[in-house]
C-alpha atoms as a PDB file:
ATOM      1  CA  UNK A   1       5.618   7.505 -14.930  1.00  0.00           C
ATOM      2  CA  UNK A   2       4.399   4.934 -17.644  1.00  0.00           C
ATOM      3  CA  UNK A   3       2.346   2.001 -16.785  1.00  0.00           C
ATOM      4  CA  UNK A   4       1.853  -0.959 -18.501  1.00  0.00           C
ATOM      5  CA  UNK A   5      -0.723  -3.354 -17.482  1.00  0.00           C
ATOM      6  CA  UNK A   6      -0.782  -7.239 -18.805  1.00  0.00           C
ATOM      7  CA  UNK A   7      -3.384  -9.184 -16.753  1.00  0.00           C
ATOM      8  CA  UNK A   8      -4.712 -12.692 -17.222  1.00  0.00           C
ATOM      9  CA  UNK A   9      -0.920 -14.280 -18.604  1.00  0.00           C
ATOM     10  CA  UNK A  10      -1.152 -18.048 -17.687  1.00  0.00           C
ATOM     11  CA  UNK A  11       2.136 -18.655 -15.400  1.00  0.00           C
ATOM     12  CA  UNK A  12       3.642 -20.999 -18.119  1.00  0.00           C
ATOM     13  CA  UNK A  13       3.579 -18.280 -19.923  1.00  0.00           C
ATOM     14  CA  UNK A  14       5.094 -16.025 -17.796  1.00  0.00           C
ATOM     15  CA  UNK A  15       7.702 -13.169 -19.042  1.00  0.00           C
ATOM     16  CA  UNK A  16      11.370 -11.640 -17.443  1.00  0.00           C
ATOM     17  CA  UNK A  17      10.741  -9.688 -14.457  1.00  0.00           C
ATOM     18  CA  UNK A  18      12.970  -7.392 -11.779  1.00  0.00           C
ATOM     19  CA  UNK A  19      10.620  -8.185  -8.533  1.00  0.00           C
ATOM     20  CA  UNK A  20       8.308 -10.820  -7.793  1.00  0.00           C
ATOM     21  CA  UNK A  21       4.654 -10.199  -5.037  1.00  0.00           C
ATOM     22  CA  UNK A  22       2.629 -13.616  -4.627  1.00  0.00           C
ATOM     23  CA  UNK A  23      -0.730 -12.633  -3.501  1.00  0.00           C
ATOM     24  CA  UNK A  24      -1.327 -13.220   0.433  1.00  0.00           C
ATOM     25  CA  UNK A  25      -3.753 -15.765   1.116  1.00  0.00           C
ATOM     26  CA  UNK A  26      -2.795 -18.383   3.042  1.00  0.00           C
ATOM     27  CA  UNK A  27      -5.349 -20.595   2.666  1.00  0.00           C
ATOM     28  CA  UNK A  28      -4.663 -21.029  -1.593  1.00  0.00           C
ATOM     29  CA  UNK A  29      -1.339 -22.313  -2.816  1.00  0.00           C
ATOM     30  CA  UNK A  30      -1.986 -22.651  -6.418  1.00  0.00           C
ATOM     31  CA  UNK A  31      -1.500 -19.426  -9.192  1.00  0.00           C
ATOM     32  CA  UNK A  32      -4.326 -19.190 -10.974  1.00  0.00           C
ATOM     33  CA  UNK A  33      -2.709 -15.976 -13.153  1.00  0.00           C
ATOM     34  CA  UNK A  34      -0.193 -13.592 -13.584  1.00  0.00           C
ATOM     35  CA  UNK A  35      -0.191  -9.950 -14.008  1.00  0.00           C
ATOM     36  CA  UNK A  36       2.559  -7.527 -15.292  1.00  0.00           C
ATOM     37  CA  UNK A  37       3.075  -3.884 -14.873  1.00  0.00           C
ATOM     38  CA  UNK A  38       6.063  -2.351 -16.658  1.00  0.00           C
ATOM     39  CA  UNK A  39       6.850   1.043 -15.796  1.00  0.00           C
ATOM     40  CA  UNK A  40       9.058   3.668 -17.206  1.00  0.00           C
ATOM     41  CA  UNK A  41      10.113   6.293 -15.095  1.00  0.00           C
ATOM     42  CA  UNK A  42      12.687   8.854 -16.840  1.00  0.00           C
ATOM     43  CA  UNK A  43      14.092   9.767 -13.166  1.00  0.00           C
ATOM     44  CA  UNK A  44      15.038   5.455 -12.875  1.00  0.00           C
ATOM     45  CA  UNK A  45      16.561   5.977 -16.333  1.00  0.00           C
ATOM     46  CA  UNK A  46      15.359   2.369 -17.022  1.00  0.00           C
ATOM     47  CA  UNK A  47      11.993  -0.052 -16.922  1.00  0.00           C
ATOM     48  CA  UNK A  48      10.852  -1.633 -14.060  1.00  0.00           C
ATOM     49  CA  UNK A  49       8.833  -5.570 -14.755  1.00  0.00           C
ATOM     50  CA  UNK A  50       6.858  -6.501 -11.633  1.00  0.00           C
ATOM     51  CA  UNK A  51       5.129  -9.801 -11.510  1.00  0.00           C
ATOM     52  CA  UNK A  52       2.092 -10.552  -9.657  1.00  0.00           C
ATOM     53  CA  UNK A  53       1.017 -14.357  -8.806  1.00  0.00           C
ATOM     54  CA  UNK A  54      -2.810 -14.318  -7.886  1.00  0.00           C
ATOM     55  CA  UNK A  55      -3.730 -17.122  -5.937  1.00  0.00           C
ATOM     56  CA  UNK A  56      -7.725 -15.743  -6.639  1.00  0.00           C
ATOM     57  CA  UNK A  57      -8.521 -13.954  -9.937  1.00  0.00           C
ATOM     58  CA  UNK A  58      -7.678 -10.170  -9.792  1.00  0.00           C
ATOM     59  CA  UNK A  59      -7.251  -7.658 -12.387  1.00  0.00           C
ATOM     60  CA  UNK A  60      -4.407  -5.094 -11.936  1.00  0.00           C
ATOM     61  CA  UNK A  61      -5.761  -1.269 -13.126  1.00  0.00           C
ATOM     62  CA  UNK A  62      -3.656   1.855 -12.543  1.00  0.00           C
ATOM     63  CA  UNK A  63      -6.111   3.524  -9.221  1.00  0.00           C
ATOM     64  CA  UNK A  64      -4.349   0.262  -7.661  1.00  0.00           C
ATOM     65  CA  UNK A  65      -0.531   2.229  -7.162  1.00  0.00           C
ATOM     66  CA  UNK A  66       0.150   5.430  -5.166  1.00  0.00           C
ATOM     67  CA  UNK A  67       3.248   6.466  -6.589  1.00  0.00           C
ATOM     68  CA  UNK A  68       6.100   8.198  -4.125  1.00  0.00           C
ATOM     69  CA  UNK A  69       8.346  10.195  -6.556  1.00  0.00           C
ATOM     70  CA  UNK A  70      11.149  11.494  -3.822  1.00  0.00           C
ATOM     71  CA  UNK A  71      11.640   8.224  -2.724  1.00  0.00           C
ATOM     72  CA  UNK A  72      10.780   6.086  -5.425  1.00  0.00           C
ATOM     73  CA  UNK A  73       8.846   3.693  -3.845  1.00  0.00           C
ATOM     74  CA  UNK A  74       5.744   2.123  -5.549  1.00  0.00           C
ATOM     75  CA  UNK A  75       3.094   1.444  -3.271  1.00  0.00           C
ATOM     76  CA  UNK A  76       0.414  -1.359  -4.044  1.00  0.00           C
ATOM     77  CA  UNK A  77      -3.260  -2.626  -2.849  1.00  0.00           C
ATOM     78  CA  UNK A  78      -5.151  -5.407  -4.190  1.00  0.00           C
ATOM     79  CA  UNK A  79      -8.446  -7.091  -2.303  1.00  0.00           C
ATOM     80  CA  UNK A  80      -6.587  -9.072   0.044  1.00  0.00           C
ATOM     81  CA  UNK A  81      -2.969  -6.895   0.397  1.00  0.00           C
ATOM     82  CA  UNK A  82      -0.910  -4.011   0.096  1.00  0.00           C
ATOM     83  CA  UNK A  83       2.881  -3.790  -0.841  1.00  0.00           C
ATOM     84  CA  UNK A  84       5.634  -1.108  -1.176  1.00  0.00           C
ATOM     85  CA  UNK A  85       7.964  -1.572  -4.495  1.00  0.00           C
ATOM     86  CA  UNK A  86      11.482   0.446  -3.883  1.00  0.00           C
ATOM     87  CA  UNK A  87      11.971   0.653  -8.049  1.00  0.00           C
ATOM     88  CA  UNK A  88      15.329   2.372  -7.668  1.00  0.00           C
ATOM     89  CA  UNK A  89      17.297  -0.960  -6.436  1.00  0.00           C
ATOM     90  CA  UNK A  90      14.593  -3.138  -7.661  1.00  0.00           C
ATOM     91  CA  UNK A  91      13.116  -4.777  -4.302  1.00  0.00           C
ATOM     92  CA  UNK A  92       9.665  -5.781  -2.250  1.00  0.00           C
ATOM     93  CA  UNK A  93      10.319  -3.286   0.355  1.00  0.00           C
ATOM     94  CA  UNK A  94       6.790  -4.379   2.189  1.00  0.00           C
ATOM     95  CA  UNK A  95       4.347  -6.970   1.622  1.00  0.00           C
ATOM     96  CA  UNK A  96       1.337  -7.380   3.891  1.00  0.00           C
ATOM     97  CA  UNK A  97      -1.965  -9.068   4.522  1.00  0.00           C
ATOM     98  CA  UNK A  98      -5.030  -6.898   4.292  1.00  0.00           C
ATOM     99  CA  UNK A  99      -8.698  -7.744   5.392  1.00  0.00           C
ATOM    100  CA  UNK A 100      -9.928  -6.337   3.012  1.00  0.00           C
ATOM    101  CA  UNK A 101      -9.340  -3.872  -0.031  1.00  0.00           C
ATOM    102  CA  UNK A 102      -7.102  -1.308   1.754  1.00  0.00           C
ATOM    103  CA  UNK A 103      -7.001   2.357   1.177  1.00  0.00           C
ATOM    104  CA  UNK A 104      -3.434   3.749   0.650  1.00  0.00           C
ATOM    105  CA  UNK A 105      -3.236   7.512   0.711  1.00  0.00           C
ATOM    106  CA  UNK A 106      -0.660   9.936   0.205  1.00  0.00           C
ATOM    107  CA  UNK A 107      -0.153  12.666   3.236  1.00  0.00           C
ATOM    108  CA  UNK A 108       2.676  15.278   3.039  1.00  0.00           C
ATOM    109  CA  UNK A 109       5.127  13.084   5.035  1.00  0.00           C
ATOM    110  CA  UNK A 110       3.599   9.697   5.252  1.00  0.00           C
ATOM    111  CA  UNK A 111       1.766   7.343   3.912  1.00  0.00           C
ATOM    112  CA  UNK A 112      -1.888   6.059   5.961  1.00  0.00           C
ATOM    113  CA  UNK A 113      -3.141   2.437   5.201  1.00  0.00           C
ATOM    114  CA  UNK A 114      -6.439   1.465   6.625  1.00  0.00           C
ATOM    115  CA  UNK A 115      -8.740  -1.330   6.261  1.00  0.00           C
ATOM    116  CA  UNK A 116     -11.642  -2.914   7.888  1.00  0.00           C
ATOM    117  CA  UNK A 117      -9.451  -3.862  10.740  1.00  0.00           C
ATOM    118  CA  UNK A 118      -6.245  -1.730  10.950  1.00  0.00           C
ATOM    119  CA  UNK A 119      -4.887   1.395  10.347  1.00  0.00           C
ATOM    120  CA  UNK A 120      -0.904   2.182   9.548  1.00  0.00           C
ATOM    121  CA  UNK A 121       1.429   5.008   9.390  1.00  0.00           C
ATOM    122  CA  UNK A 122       4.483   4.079   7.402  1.00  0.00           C
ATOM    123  CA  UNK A 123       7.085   6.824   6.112  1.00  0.00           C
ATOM    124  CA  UNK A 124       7.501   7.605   2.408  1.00  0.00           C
ATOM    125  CA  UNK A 125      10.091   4.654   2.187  1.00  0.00           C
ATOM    126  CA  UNK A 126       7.536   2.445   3.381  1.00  0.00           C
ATOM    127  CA  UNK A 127       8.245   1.666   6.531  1.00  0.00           C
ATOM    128  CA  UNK A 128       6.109   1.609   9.449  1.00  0.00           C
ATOM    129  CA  UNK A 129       6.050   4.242  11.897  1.00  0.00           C
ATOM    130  CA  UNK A 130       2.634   2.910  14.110  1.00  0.00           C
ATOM    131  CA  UNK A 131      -0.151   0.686  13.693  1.00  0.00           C
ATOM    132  CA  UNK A 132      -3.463   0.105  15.444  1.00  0.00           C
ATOM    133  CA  UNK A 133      -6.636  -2.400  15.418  1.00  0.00           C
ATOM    134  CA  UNK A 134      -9.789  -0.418  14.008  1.00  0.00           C
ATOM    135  CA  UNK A 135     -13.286  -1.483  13.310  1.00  0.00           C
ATOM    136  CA  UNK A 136     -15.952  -0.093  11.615  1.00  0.00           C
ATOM    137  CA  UNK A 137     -17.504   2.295  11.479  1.00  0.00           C
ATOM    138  CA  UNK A 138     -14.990   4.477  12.797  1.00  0.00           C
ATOM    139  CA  UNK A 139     -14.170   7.759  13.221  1.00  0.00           C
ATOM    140  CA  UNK A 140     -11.355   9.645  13.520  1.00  0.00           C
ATOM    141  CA  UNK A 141      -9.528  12.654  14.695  1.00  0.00           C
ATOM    142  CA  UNK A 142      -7.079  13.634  12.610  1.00  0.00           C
ATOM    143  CA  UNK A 143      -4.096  15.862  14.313  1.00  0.00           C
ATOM    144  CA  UNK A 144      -0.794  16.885  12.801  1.00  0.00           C
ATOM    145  CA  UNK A 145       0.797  13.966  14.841  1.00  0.00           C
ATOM    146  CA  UNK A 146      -1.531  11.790  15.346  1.00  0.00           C
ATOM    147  CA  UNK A 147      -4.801  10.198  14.505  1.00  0.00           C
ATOM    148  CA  UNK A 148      -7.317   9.301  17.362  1.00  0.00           C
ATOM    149  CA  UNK A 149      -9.752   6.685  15.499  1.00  0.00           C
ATOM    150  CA  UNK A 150     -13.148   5.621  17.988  1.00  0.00           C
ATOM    151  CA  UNK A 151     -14.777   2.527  17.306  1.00  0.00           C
ATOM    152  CA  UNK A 152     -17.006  -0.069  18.577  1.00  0.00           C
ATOM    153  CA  UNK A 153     -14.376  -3.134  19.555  1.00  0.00           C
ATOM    154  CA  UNK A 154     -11.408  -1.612  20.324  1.00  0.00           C
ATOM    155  CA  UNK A 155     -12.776   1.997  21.681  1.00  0.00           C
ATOM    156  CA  UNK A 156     -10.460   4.511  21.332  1.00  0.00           C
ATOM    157  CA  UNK A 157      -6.995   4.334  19.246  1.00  0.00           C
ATOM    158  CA  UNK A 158      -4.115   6.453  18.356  1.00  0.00           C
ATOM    159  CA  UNK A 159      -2.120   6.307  15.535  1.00  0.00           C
ATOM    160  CA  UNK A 160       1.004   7.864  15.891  1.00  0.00           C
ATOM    161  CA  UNK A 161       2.292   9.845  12.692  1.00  0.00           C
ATOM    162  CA  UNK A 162       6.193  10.810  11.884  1.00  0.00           C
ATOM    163  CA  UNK A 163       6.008  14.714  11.743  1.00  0.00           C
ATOM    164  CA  UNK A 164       9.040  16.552  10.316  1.00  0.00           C
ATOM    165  CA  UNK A 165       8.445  20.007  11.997  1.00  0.00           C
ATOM    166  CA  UNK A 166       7.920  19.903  15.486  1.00  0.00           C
ATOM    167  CA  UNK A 167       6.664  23.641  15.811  1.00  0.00           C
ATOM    168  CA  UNK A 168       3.182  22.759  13.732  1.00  0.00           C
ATOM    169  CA  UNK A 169      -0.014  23.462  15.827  1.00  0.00           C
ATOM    170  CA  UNK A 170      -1.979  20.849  16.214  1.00  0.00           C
ATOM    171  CA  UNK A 171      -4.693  21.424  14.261  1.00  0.00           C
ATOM    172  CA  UNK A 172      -7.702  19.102  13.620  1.00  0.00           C
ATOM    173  CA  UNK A 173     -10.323  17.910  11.176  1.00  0.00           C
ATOM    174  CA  UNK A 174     -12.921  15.644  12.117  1.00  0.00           C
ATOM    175  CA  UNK A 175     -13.878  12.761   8.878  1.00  0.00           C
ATOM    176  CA  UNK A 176     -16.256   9.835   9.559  1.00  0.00           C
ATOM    177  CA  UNK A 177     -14.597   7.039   7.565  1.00  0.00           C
END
């Protein structure tokens, strides 16, 4: 996959693109800049232009996208959200609020999204499979089905995960996050 960054574009002088992701605040309504990322994919057989209205200054770099290649979906984060981009059939398959600067990372059959105040299973199409309220510092358990997360507020939470062999053991790693 090719990526092509353009950050800083006024929005009068905004370009042609395939799918459009306003940044979530809710507080701004103004665009203060655009961003583009083409990408060329040789599996799509074609480009892909998404556009991103920031309401706050932000500067798109490459660490920001967690590419799934079976599915094609494009996963996003920026300071204040996250977003999955199904680049096949050109569409915002998710768009969501963060607290702040989520981590997106890739497990072998979903995807986990945490924050300061949340934590998310969603499949490799994007979408959700659980969700639960964390706060830090937290730890967590992390089992082939689940993930049991302790912290402060909420105490302990599990975070049910989509598993696609039933006969796994379930094994466990302890990480302080």
């Amino acid at each position: 996959m090719i990526f092509k960054i353009k950050n800083d574009i006024r929005p009068e002088n905004a370009e042609y693109y395939d799918i459009l992701c306003v940044e979530k605040i809710e507080h701004s309504h103004g665009i203060s800049s655009v961003s583009f990322v083409i990408i060329e994919e040789l599996a799509l057989s074609s480009k892909v232009v998404l556009r991103f209205d920031w309401k706050e200054k932000y500067q798109i770099d490459p660490t920001d996208f967690l590419w799934i290649e079976e599915t094609n979906i494009l996963f996003f984060k920026s300071t204040n959200q996250w977003a999955a981009f199904d680049l096949l059939f050109k569409k915002l398959v998710r768009h969501e609020s963060s607290n702040w600067s989520p981590l997106i990372a890739r497990r072998p059959n979903y995807v986990l999204i945490e924050d300061d105040i949340m934590a998310e299973a969603v499949d490799l199409n994007g979408r959700m499979i659980d969700s639960v309220p964390i706060d830090p510092p937290t730890e967590a358990v992390i089992f082939d089905d689940r993930i049991e997360y302790n912290s402060p507020v909420f105490g302990r939470q599990t975070l049910k995960l989509k598993t696609f062999n039933s006969d796994l053991n379930c094994s466990q790693s302890t990480e302080r996050i």
